[in-house]
C-alpha atoms as a PDB file:
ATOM      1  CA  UNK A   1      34.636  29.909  36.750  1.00  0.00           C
ATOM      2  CA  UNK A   2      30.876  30.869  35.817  1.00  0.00           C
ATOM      3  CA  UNK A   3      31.770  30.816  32.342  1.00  0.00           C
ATOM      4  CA  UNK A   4      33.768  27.376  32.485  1.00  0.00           C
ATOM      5  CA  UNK A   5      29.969  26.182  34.116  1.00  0.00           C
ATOM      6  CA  UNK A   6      28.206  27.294  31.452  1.00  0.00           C
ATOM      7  CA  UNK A   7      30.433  25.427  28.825  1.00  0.00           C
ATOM      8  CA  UNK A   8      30.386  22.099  30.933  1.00  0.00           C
ATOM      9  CA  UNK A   9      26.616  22.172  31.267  1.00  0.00           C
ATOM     10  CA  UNK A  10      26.186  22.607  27.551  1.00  0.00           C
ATOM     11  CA  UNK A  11      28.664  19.695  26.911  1.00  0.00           C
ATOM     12  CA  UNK A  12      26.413  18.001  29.122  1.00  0.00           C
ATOM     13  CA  UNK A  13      23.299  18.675  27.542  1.00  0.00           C
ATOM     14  CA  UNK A  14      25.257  17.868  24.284  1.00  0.00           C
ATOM     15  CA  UNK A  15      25.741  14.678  25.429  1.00  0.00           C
ATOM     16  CA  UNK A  16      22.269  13.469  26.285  1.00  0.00           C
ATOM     17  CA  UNK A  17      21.281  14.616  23.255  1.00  0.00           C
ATOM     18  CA  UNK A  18      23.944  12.450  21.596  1.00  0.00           C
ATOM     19  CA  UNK A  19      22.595   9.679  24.102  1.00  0.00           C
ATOM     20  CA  UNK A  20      18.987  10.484  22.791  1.00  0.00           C
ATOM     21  CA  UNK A  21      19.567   9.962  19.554  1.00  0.00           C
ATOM     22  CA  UNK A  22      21.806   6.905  19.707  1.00  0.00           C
ATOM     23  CA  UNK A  23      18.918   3.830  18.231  1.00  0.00           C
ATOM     24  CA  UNK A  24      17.894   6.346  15.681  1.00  0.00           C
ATOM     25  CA  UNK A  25      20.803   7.725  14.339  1.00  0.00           C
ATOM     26  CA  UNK A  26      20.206   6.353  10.872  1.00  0.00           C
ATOM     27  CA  UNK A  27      17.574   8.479  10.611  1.00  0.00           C
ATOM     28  CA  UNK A  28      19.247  11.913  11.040  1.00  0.00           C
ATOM     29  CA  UNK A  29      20.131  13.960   8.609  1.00  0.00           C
ATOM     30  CA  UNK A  30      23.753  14.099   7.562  1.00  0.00           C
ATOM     31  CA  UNK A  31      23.816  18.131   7.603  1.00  0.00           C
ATOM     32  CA  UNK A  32      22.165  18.065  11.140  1.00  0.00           C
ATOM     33  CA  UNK A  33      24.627  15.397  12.433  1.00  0.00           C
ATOM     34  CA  UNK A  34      27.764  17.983  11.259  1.00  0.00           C
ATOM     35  CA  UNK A  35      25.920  21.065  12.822  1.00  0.00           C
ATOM     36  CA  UNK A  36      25.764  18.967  15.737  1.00  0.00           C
ATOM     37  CA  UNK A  37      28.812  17.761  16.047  1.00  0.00           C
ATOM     38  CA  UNK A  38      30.280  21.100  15.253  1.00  0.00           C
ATOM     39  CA  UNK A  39      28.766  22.202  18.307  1.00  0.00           C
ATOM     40  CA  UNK A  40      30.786  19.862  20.324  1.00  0.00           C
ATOM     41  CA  UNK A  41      33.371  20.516  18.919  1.00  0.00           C
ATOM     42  CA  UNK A  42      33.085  24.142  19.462  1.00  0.00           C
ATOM     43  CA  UNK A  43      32.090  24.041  22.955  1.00  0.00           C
ATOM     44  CA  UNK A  44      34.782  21.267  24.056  1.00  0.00           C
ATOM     45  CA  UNK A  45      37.411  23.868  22.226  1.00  0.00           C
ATOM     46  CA  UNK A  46      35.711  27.036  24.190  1.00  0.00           C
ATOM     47  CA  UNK A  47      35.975  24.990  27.667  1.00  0.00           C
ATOM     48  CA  UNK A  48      39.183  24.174  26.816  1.00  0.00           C
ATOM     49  CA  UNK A  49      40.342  27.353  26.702  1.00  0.00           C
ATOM     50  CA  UNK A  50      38.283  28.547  29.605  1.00  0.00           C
ATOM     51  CA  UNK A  51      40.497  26.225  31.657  1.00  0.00           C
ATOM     52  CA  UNK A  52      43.656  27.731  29.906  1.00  0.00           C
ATOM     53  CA  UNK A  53      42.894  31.017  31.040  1.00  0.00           C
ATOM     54  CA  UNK A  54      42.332  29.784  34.741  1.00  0.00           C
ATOM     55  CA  UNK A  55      45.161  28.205  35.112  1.00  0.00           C
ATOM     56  CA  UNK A  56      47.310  31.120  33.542  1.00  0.00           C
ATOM     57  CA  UNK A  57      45.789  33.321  35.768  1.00  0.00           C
ATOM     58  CA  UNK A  58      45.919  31.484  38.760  1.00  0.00           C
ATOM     59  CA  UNK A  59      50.070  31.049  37.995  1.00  0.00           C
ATOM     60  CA  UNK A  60      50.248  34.465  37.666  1.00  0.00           C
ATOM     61  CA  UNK A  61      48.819  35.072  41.117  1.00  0.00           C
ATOM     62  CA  UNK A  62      50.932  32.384  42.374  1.00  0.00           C
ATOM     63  CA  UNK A  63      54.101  33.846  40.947  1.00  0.00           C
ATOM     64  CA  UNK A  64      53.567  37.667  42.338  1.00  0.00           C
ATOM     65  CA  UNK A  65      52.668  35.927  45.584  1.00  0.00           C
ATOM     66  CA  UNK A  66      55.704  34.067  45.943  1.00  0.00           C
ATOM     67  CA  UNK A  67      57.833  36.988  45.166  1.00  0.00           C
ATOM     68  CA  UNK A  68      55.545  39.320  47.651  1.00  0.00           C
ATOM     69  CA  UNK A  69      55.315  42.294  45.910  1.00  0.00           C
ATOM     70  CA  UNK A  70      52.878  44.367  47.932  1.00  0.00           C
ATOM     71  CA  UNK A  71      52.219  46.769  45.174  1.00  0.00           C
ATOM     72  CA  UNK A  72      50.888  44.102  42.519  1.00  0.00           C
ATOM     73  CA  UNK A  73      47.600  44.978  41.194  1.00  0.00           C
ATOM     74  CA  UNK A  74      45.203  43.163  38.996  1.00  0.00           C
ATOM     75  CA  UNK A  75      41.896  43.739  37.868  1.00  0.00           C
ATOM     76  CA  UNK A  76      39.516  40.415  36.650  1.00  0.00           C
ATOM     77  CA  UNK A  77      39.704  42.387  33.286  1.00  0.00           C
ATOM     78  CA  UNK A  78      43.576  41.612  33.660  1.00  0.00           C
ATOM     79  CA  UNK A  79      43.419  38.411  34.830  1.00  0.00           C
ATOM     80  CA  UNK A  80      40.211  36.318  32.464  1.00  0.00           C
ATOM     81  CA  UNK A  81      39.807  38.773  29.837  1.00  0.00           C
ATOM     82  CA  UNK A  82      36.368  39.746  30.530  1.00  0.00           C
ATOM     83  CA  UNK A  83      33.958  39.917  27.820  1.00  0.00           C
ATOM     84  CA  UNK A  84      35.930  38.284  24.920  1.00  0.00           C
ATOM     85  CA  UNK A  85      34.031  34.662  25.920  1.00  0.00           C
ATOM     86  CA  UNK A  86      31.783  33.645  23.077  1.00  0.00           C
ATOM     87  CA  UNK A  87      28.991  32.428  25.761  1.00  0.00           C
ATOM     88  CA  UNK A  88      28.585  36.050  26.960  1.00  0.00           C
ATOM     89  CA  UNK A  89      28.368  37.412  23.326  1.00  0.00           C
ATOM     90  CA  UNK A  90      24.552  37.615  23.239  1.00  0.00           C
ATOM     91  CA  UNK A  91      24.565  34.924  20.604  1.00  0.00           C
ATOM     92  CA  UNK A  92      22.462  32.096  21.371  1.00  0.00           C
ATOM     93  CA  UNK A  93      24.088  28.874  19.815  1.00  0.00           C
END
């Protein structure tokens, strides 16, 4: 959930930067415009997934509950795949 935060809030920044530029977008250049827009793509795709692995690991929780096997076990390494998110990569974008 932290990590789907962190991608909203960036599309969110992304956007009032879009907003900012909007009456002088003439005026920016075209390889800046694709960098940015790469970014939101990027970002949108990485949030995207983020929600993807919620939901698959919240029906997996949901599945071994309904079936109440007491001897399931799952570790948050299991379930989000900890560490393989390009916002904790030490890689400032």
């Amino acid at each position: 959930m932290d990590k789907l935060t962190i991608a909203n809030i960036r599309l969110w920044n992304l956007e009032d930067q879009r907003r900012d530029w909007h009456n002088d977008i003439a005026d920016i250049p075209e390889d800046r415009m694709k960098e940015f827009l790469a970014k939101v793509s990027g970002t949108n795709r990485e949030r995207n997934n983020l929600i993807d692995q919620i939901n698959a690991g919240l029906r997996v929780l949901v599945d071994k509950a309904a079936s109440k096997n007491t001897t399931f076990e799952l570790t948050a390494d299991d379930l989000l795949g900890t560490g393989k998110n390009k916002f904790y990569s030490g890689e400032d974008k």
